[in-house]
C-alpha atoms as a PDB file:
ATOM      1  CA  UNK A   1     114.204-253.135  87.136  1.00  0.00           C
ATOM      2  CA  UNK A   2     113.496-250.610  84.229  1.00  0.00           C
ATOM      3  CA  UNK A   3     110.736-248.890  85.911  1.00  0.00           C
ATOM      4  CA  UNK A   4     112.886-248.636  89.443  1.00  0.00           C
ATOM      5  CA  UNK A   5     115.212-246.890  86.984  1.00  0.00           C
ATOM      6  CA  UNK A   6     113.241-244.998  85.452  1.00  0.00           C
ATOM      7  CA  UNK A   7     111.397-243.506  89.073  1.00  0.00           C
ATOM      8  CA  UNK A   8     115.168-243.272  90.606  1.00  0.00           C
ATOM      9  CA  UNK A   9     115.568-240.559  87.207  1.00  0.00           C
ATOM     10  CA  UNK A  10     112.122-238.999  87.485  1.00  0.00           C
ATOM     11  CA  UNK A  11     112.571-238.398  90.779  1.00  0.00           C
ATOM     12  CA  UNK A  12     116.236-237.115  90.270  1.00  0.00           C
ATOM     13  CA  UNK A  13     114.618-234.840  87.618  1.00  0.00           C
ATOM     14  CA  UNK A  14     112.182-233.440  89.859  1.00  0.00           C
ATOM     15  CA  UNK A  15     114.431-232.585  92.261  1.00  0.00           C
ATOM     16  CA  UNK A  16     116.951-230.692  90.333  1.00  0.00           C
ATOM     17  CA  UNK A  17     113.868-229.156  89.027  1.00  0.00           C
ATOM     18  CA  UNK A  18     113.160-227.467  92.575  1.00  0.00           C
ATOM     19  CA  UNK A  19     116.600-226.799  93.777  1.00  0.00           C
ATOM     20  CA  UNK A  20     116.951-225.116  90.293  1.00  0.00           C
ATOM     21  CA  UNK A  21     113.853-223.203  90.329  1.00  0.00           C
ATOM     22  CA  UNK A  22     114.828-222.307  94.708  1.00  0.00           C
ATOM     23  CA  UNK A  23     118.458-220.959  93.388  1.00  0.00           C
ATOM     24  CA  UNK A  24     116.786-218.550  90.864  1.00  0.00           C
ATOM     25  CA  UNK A  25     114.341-217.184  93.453  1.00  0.00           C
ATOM     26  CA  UNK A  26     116.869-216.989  95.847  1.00  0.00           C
ATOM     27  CA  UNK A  27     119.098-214.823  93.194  1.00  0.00           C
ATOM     28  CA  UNK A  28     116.410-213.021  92.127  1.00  0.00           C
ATOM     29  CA  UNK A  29     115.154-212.065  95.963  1.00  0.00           C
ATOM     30  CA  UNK A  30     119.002-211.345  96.683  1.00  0.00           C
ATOM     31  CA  UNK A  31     119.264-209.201  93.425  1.00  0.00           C
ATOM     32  CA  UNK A  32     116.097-207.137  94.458  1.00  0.00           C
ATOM     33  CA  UNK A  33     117.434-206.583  98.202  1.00  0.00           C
ATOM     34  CA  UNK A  34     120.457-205.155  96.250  1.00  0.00           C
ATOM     35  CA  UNK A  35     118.500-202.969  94.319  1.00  0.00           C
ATOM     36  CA  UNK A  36     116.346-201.645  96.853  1.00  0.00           C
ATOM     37  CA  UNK A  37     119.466-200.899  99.444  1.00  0.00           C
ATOM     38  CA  UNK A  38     121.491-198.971  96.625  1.00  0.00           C
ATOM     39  CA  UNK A  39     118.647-196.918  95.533  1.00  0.00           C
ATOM     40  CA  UNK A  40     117.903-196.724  99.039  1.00  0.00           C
ATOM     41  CA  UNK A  41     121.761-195.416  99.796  1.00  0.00           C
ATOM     42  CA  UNK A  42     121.570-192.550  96.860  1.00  0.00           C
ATOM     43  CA  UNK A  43     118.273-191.441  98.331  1.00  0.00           C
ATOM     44  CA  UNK A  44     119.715-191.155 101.293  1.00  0.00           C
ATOM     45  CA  UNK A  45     122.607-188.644 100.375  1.00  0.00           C
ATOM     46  CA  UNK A  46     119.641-185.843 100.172  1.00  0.00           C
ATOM     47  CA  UNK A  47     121.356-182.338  99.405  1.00  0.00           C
ATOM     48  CA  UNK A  48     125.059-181.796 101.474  1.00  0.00           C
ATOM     49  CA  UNK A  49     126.711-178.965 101.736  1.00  0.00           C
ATOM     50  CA  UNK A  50     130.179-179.806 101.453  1.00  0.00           C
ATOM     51  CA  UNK A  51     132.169-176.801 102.564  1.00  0.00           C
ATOM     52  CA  UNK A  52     132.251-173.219 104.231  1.00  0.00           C
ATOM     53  CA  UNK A  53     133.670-170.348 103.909  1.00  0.00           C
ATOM     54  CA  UNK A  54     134.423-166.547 105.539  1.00  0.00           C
ATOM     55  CA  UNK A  55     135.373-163.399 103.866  1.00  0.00           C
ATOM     56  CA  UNK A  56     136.082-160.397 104.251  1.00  0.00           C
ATOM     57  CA  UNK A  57     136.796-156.990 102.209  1.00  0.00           C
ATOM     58  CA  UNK A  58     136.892-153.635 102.342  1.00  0.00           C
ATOM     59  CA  UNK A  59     135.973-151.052  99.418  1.00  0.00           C
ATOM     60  CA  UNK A  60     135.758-147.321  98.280  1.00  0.00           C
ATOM     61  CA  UNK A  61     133.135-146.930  95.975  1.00  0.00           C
ATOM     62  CA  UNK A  62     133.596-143.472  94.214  1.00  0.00           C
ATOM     63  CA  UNK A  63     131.249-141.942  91.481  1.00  0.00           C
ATOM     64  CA  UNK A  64     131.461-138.605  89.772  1.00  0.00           C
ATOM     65  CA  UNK A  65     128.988-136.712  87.408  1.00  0.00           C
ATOM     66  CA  UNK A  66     129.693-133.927  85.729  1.00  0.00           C
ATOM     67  CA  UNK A  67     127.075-130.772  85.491  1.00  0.00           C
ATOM     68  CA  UNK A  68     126.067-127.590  84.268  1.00  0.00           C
ATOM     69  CA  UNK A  69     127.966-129.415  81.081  1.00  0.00           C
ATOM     70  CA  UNK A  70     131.694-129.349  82.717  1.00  0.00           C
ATOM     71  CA  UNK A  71     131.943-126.717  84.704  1.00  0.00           C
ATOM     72  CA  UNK A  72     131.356-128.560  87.905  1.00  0.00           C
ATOM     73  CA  UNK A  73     132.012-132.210  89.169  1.00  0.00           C
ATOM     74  CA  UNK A  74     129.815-133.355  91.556  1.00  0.00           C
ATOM     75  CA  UNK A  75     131.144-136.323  93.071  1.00  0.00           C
ATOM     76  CA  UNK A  76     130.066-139.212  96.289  1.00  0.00           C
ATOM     77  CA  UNK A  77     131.845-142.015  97.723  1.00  0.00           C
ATOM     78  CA  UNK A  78     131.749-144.449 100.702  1.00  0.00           C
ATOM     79  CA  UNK A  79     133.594-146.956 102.339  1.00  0.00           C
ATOM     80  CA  UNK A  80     131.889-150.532 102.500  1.00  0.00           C
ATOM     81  CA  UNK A  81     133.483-153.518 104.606  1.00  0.00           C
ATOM     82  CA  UNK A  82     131.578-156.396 103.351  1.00  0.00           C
ATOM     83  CA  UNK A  83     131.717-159.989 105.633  1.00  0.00           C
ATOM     84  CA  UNK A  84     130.377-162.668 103.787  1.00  0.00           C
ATOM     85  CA  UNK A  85     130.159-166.419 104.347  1.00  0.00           C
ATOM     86  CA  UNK A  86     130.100-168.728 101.554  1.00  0.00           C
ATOM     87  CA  UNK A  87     129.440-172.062 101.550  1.00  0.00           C
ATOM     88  CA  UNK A  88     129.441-174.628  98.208  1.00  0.00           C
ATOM     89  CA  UNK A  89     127.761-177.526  97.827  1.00  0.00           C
ATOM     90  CA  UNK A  90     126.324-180.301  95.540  1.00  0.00           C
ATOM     91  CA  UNK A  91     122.446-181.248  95.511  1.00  0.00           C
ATOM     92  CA  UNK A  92     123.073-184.628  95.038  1.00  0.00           C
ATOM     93  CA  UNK A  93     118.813-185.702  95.240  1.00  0.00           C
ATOM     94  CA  UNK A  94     119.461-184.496  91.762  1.00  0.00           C
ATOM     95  CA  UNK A  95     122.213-186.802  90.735  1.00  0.00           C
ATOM     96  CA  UNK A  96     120.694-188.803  87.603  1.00  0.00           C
ATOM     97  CA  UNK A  97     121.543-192.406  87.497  1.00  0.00           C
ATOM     98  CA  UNK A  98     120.502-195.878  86.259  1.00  0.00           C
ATOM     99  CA  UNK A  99     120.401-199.348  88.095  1.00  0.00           C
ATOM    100  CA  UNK A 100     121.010-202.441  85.720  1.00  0.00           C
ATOM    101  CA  UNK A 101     120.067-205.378  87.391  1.00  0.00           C
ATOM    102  CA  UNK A 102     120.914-208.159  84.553  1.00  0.00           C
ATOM    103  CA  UNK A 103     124.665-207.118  84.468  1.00  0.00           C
ATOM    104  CA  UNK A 104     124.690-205.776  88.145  1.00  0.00           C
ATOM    105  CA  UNK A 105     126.008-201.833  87.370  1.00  0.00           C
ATOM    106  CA  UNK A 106     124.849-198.771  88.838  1.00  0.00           C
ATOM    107  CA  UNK A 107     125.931-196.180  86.555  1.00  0.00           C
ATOM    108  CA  UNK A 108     126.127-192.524  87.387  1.00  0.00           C
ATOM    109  CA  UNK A 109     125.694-190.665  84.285  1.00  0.00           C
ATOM    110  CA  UNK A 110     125.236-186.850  85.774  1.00  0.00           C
ATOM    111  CA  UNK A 111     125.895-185.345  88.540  1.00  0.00           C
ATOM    112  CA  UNK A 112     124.789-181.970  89.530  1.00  0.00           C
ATOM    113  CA  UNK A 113     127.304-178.669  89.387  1.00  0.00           C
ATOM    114  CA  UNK A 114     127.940-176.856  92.248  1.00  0.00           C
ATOM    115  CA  UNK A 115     125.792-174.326  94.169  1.00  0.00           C
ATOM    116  CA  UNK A 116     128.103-171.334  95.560  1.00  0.00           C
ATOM    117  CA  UNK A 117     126.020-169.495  97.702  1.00  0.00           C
ATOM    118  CA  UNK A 118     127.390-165.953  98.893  1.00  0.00           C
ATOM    119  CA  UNK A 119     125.168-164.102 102.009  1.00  0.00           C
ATOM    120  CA  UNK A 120     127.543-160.853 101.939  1.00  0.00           C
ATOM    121  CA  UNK A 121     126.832-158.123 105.238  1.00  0.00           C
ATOM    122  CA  UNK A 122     127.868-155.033 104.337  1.00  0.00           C
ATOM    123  CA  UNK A 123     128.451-151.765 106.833  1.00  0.00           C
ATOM    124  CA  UNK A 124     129.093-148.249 105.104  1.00  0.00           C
ATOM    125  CA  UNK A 125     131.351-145.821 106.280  1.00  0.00           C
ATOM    126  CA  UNK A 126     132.379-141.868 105.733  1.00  0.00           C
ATOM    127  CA  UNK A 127     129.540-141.867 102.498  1.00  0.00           C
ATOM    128  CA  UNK A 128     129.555-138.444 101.553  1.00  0.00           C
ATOM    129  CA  UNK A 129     127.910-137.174  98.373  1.00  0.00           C
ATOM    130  CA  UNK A 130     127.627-133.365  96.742  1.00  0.00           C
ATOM    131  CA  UNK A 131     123.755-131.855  96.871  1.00  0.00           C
ATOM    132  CA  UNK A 132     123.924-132.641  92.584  1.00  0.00           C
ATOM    133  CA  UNK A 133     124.964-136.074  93.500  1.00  0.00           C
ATOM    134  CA  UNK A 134     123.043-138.083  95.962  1.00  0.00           C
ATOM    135  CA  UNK A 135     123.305-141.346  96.697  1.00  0.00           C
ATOM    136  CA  UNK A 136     120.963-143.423  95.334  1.00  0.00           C
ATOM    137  CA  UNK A 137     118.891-147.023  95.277  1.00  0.00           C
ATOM    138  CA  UNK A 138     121.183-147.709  91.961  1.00  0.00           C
ATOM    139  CA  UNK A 139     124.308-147.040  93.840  1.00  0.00           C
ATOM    140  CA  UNK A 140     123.909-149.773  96.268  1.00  0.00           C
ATOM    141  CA  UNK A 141     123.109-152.244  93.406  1.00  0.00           C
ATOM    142  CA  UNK A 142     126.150-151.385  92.128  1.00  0.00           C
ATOM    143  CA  UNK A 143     128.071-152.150  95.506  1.00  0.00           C
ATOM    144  CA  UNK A 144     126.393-155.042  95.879  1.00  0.00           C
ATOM    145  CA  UNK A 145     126.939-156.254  92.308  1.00  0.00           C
ATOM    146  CA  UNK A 146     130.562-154.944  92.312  1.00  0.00           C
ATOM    147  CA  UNK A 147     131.477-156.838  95.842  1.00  0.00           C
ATOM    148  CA  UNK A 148     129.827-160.195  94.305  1.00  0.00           C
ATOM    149  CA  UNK A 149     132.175-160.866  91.554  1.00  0.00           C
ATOM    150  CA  UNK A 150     134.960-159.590  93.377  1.00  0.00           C
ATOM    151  CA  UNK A 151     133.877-162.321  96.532  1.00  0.00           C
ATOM    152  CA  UNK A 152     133.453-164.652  93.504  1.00  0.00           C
ATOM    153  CA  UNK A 153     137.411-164.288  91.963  1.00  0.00           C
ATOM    154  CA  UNK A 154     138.464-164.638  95.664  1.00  0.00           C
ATOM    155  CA  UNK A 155     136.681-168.097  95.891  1.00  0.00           C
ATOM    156  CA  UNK A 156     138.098-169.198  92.304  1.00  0.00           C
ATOM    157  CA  UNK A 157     141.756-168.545  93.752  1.00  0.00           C
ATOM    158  CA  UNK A 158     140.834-170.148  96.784  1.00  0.00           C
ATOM    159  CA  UNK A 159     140.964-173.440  97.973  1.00  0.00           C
ATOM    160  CA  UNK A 160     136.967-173.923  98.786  1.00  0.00           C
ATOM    161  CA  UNK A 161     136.228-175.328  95.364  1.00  0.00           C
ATOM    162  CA  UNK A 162     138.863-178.211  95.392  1.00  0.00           C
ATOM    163  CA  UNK A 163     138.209-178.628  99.354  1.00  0.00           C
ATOM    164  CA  UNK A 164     134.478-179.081  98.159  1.00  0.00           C
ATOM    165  CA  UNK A 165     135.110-181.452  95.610  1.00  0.00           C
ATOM    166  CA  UNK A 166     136.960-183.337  98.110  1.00  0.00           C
ATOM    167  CA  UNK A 167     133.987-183.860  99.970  1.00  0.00           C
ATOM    168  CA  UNK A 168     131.747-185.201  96.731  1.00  0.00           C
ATOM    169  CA  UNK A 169     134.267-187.343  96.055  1.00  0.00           C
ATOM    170  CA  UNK A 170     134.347-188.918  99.530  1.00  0.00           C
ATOM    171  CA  UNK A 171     130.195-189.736  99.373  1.00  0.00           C
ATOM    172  CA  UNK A 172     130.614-191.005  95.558  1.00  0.00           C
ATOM    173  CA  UNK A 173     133.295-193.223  97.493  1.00  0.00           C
ATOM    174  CA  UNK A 174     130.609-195.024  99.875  1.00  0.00           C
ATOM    175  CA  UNK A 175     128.648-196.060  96.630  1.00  0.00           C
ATOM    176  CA  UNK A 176     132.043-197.553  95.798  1.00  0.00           C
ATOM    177  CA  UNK A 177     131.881-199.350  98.624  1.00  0.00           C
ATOM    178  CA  UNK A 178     128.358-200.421  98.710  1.00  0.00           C
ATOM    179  CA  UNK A 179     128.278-201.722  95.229  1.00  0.00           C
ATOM    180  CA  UNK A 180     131.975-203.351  95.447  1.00  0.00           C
ATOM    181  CA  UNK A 181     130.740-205.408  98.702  1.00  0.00           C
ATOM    182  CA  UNK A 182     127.824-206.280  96.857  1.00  0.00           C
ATOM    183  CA  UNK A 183     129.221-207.426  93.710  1.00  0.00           C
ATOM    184  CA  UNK A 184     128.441-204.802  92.150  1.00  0.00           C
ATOM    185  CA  UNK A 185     130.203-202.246  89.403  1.00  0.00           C
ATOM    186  CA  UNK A 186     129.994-198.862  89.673  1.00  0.00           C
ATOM    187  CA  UNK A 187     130.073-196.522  86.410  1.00  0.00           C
ATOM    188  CA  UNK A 188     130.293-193.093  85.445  1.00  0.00           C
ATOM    189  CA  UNK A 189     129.953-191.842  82.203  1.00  0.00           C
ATOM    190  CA  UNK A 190     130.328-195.057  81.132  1.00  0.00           C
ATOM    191  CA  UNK A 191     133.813-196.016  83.221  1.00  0.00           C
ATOM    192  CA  UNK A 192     134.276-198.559  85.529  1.00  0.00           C
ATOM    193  CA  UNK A 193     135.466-197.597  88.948  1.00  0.00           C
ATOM    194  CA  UNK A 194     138.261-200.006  90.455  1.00  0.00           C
ATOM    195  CA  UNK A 195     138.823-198.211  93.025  1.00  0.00           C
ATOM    196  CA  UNK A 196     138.574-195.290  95.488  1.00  0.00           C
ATOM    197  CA  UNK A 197     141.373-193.883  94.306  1.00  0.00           C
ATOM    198  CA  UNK A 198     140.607-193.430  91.063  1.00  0.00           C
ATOM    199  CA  UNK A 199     137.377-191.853  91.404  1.00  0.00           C
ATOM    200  CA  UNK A 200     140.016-188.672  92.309  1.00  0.00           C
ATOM    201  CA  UNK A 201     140.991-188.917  88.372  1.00  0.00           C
ATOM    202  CA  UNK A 202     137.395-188.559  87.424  1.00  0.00           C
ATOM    203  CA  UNK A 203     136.241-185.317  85.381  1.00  0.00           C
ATOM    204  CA  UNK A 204     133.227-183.917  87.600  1.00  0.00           C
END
């Protein structure tokens, strides 16, 4: 009787032995194929320009020198209508993050600023400049330079930047979802996103 016993508890030993050691393998296979499709998933966002944008302006550039000390002015000017498209986006193959398989977390801790890109065309109109006053290589540098930060206040007051963000915050969204249907957290900067929603009250 003892030793039918005591093979009915081997046996039971054994056996919970192998189912235990099967569950773990089967966790740790599942936890890998997590893994593998997350990374996968953030690899696959690549570089995305979110949003676009069209300008346009019109300027008179005027410059004046004085000669023969101040007995004459000579002067030059021009008129410049600049169309420029701008478009803003995020490089997010550079987003820096860190998978933690134990505690099942994928935690954003950077993500890249934006790239505003301006391609400006510019056409030049009525230039006129004095024989002591000609225009000059430095003068379109200075058009050029003068237009850029003036395109650049117009995109600051415009909506492009928020309309952008928009955008980032709709592809940080789908790592939401992939990690909540996972059983997963998602972090950044060390806070726990509950939901889509609140990744619009995140800092970026």
């Amino acid at each position: 009787m003892r030793k039918i016993l005591f093979g009915v508890i081997i046996t039971l030993i054994v056996l919970f032995t192998f189912k235990y050691c099967g569950d773990k393998k089967e966790n740790k296979i599942e936890l890998q194929e997590s893994t593998a499709l997350i990374q996968e998933q953030i690899k696959n966002v690549g570089k995305l320009v979110v949003t676009e944008g069209h300008f346009s302006e019109v300027f008179t550039y005027k410059n004046s020198k004085a000669v023969f000390g101040d007995l004459l002015e000579a002067e030059k000017r021009a008129i410049v209508i600049v169309n420029a498209d701008v478009t803003i986006g995020y490089d997010l193959s550079q987003i820096e993050y860190k998978v933690y398989e134990t505690t099942k977390t994928l935690q954003i801790l950077n993500i890249p600023e934006e790239e505003i890109k301006i391609s400006p065309d510019f056409e030049y109109y009525d230039i006129q400049a004095d024989f002591l006053n000609q225009f000059e290589a430095k003068d379109y540098n200075e058009i050029k330079k003068t237009v850029n930060a003036s395109l650049m206040k117009k995109i600051e007051n415009s909506d492009l930047k928020s309309n952008a963000q928009n955008r980032l915050i709709s592809e940080l969204g789908k790592f939401f979802i992939l990690t909540n249907s996972l059983g997963w957290t998602l972090e950044y900067n060390q806070t726990p996103i509950e939901s889509i929603e609140s990744l619009q009250n995140l800092k970026l």
